[in-house]
C-alpha atoms as a PDB file:
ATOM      1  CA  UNK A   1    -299.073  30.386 187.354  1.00  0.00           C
ATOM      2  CA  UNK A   2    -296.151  31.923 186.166  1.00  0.00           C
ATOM      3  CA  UNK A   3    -296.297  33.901 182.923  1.00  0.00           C
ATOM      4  CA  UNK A   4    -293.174  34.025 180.840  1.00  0.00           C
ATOM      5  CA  UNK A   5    -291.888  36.667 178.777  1.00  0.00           C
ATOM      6  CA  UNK A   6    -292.368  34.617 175.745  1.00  0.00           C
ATOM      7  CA  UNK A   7    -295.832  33.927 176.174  1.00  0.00           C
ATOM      8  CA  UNK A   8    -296.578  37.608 177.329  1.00  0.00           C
ATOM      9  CA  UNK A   9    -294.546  39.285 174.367  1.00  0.00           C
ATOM     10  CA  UNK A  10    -296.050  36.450 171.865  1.00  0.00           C
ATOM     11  CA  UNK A  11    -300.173  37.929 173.000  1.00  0.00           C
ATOM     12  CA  UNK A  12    -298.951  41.322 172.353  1.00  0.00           C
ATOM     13  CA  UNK A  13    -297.171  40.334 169.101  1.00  0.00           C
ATOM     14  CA  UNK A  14    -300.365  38.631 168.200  1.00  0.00           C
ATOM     15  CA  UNK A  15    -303.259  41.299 169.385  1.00  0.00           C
ATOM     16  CA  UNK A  16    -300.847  43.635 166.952  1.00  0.00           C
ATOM     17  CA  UNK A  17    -301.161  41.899 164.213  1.00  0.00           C
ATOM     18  CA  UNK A  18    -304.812  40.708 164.589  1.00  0.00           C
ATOM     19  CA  UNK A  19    -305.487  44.344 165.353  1.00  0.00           C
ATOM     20  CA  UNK A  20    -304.361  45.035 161.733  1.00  0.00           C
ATOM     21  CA  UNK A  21    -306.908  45.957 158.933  1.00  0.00           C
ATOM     22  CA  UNK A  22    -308.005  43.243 156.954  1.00  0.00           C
ATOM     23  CA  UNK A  23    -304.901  40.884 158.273  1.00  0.00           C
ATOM     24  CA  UNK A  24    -302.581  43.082 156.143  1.00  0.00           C
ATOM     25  CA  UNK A  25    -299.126  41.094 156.620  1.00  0.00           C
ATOM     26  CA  UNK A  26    -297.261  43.532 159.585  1.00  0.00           C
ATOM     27  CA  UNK A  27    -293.203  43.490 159.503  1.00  0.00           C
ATOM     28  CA  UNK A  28    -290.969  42.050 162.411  1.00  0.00           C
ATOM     29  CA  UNK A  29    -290.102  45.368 162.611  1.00  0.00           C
ATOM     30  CA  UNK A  30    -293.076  47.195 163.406  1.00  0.00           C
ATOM     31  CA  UNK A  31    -294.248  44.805 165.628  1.00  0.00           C
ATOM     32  CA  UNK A  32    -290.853  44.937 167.812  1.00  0.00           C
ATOM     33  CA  UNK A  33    -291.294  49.092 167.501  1.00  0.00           C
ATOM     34  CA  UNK A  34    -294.833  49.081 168.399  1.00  0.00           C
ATOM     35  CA  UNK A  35    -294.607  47.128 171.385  1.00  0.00           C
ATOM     36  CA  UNK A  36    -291.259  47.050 172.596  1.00  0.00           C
ATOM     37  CA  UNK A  37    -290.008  43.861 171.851  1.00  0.00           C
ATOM     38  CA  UNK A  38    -286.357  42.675 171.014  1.00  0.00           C
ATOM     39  CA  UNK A  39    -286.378  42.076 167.074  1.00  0.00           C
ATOM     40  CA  UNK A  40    -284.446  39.097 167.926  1.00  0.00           C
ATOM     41  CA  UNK A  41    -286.374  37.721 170.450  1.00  0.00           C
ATOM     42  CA  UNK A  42    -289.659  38.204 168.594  1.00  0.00           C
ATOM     43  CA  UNK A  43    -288.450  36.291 164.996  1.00  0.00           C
ATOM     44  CA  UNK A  44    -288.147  33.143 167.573  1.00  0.00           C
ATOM     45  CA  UNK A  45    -291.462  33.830 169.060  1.00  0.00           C
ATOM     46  CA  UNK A  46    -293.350  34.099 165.973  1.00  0.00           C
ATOM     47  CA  UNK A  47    -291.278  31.171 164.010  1.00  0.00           C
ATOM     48  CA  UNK A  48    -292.931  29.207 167.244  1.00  0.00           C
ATOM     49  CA  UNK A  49    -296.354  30.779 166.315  1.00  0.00           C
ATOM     50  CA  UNK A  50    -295.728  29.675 162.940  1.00  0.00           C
ATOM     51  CA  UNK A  51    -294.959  26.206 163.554  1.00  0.00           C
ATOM     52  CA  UNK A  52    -298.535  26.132 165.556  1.00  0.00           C
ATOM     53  CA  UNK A  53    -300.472  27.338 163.010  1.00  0.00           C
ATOM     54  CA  UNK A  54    -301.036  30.272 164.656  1.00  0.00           C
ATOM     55  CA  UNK A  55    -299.665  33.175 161.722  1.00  0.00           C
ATOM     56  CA  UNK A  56    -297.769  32.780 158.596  1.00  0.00           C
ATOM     57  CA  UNK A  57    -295.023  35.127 156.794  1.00  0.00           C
ATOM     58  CA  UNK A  58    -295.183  36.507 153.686  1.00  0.00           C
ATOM     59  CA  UNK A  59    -291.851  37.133 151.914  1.00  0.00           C
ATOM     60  CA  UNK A  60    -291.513  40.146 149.585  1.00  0.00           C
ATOM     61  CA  UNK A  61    -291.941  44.014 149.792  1.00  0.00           C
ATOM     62  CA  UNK A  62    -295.174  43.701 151.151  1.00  0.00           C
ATOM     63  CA  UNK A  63    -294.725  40.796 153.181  1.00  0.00           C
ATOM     64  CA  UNK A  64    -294.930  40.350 157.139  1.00  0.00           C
ATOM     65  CA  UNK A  65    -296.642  37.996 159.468  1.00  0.00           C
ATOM     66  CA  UNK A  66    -300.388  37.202 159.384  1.00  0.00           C
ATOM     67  CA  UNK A  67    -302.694  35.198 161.319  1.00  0.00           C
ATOM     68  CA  UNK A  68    -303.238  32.088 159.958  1.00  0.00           C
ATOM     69  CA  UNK A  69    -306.556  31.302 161.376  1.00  0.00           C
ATOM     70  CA  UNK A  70    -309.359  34.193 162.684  1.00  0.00           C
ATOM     71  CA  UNK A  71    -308.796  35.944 165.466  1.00  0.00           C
ATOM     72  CA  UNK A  72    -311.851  34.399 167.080  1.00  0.00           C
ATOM     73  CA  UNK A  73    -310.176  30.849 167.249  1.00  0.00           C
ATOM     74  CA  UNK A  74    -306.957  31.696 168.441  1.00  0.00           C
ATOM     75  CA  UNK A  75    -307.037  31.374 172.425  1.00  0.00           C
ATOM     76  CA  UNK A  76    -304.859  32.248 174.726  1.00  0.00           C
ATOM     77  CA  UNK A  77    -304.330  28.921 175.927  1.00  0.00           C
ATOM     78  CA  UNK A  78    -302.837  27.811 171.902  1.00  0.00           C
ATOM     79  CA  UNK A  79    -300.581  30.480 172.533  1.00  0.00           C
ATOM     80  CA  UNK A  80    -299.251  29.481 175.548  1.00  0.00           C
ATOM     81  CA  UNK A  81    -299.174  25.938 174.577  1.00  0.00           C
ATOM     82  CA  UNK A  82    -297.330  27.179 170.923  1.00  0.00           C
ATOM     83  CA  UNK A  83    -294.164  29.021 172.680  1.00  0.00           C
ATOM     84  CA  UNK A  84    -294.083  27.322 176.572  1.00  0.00           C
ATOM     85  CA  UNK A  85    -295.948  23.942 176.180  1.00  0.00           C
ATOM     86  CA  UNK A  86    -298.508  22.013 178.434  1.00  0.00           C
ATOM     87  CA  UNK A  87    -300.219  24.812 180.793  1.00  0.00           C
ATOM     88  CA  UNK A  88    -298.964  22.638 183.607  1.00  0.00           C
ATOM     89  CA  UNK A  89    -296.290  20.231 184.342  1.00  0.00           C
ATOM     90  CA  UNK A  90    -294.583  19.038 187.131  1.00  0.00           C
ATOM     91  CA  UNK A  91    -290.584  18.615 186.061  1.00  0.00           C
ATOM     92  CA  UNK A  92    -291.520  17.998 182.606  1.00  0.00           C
ATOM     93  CA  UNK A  93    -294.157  15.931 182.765  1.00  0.00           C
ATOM     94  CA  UNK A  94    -298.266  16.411 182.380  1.00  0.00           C
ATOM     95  CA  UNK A  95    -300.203  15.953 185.748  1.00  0.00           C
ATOM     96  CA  UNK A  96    -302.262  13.116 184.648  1.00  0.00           C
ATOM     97  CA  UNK A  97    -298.718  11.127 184.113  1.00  0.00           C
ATOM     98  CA  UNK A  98    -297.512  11.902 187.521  1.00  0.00           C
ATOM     99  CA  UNK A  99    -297.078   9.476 190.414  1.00  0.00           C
ATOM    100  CA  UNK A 100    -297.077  10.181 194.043  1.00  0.00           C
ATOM    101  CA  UNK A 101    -296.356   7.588 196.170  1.00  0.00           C
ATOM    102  CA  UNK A 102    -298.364   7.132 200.044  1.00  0.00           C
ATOM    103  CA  UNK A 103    -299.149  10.215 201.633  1.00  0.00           C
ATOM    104  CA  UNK A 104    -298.059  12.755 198.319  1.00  0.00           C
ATOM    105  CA  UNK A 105    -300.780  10.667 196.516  1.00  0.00           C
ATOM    106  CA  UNK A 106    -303.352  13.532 196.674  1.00  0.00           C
ATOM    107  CA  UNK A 107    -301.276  16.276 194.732  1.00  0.00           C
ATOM    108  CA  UNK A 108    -302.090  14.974 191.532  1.00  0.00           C
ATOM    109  CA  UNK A 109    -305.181  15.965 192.024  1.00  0.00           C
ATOM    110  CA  UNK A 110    -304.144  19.333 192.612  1.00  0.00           C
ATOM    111  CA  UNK A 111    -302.250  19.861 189.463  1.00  0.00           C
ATOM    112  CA  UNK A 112    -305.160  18.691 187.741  1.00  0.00           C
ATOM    113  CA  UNK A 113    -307.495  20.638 189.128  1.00  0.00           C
ATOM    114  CA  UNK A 114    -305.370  23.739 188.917  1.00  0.00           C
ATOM    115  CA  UNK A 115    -304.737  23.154 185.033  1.00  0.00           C
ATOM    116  CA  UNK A 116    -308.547  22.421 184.596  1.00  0.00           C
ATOM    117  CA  UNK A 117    -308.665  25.688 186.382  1.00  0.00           C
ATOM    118  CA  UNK A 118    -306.653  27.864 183.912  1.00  0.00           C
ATOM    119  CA  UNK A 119    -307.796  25.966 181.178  1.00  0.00           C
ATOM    120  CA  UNK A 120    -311.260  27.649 181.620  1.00  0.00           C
ATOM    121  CA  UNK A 121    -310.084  31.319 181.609  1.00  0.00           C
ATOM    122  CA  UNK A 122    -307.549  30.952 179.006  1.00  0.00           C
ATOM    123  CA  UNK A 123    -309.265  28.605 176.525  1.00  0.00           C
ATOM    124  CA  UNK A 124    -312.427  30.938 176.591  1.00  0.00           C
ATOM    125  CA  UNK A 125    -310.422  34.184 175.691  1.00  0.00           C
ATOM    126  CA  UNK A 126    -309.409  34.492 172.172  1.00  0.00           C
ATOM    127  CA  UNK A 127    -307.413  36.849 170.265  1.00  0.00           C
ATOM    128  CA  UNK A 128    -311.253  38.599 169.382  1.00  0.00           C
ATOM    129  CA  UNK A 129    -312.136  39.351 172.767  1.00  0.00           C
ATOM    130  CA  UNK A 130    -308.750  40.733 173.522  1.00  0.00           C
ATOM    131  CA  UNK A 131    -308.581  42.849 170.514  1.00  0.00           C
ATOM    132  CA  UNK A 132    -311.782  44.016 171.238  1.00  0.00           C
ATOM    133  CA  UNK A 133    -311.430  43.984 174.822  1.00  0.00           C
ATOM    134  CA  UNK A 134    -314.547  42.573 175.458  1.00  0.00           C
ATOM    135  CA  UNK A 135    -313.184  39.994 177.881  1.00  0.00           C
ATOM    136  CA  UNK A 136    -315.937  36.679 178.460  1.00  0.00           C
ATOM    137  CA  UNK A 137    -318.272  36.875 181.454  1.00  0.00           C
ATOM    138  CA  UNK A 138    -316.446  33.708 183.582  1.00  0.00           C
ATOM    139  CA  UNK A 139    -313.401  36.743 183.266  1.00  0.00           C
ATOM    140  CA  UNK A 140    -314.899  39.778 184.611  1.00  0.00           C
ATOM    141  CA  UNK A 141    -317.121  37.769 187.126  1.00  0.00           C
ATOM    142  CA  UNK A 142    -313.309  36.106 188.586  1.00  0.00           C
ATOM    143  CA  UNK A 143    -312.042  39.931 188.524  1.00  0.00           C
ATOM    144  CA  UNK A 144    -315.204  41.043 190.318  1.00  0.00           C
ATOM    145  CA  UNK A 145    -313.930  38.865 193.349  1.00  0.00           C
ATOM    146  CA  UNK A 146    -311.428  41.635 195.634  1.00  0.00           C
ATOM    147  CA  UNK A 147    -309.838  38.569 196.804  1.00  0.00           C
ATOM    148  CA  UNK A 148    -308.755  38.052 192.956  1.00  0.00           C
ATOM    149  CA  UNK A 149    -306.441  41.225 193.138  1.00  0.00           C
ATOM    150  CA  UNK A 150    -304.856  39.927 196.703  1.00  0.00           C
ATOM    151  CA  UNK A 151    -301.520  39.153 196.138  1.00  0.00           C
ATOM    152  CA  UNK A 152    -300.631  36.398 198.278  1.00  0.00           C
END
């Protein structure tokens, strides 16, 4: 899986700002500041998030960008999903629309295994866990594995 830039700067945008006492509305600007993100690039992210559901803006001296919903049901995966669509395609399309013909037949099965496969690390891990880094046990016990940190 390849993480994008938009999905990895949208988790830190959003860890931020649930990270925030009592969801008090956080500026564009902070966020960008406190984690290094083009202002520019981060307004796009977060109207995305906002179009999901995922925070809202608040307009005004005091305003900024909230979570919408608690922490605890924000996963990673509606994240992903919110700013880079499906967790897998194959040129655009989902795996279960795919068709192989003759001998390629079998590799739909492998895209759908292999999305089944991130869906259950990133749709246990919410924005909760990662703010309070408590990561869920199917995490640490795929991290445990030395083979995990193999680059191949």
């Amino acid at each position: 899986m390849r993480v994008s830039a938009t999905v990895d700067y949208a988790l830190r945008a959003l860890i931020e700002i649930a990270h925030r006492e009592e969801n008090a509305p956080v500026t564009a600007e902070e966020l960008s500041q406190a984690q290094d993100i083009s202002r520019r690039f981060l307004l796009t992210i977060l109207a995305d998030l906002q179009r999901a559901g995922i925070v809202r803006s608040q307009r005004g001296s005091a305003g900024g960008w909230s979570l919408a919903r608690p922490a605890h049901t924000v996963t990673v995966a509606d994240v992903v999903r919110a700013v880079d669509g499906p967790l897998v395609s194959i040129h655009g399309v989902r795996p279960e629309s795919v068709r192989y013909n003759g001998t390629a037949s079998s590799l739909q099965l492998v895209w759908i295994a292999a999305r089944s496969s991130l869906r259950e690390v990133l749709e246990s891990v919410t924005l909760q866990h990662l703010v309070d880094g408590e990561l869920p046990a199917q995490v640490h016990r795929r991290t445990r594995d030395d083979d995990a940190w193999v680059p191949h």
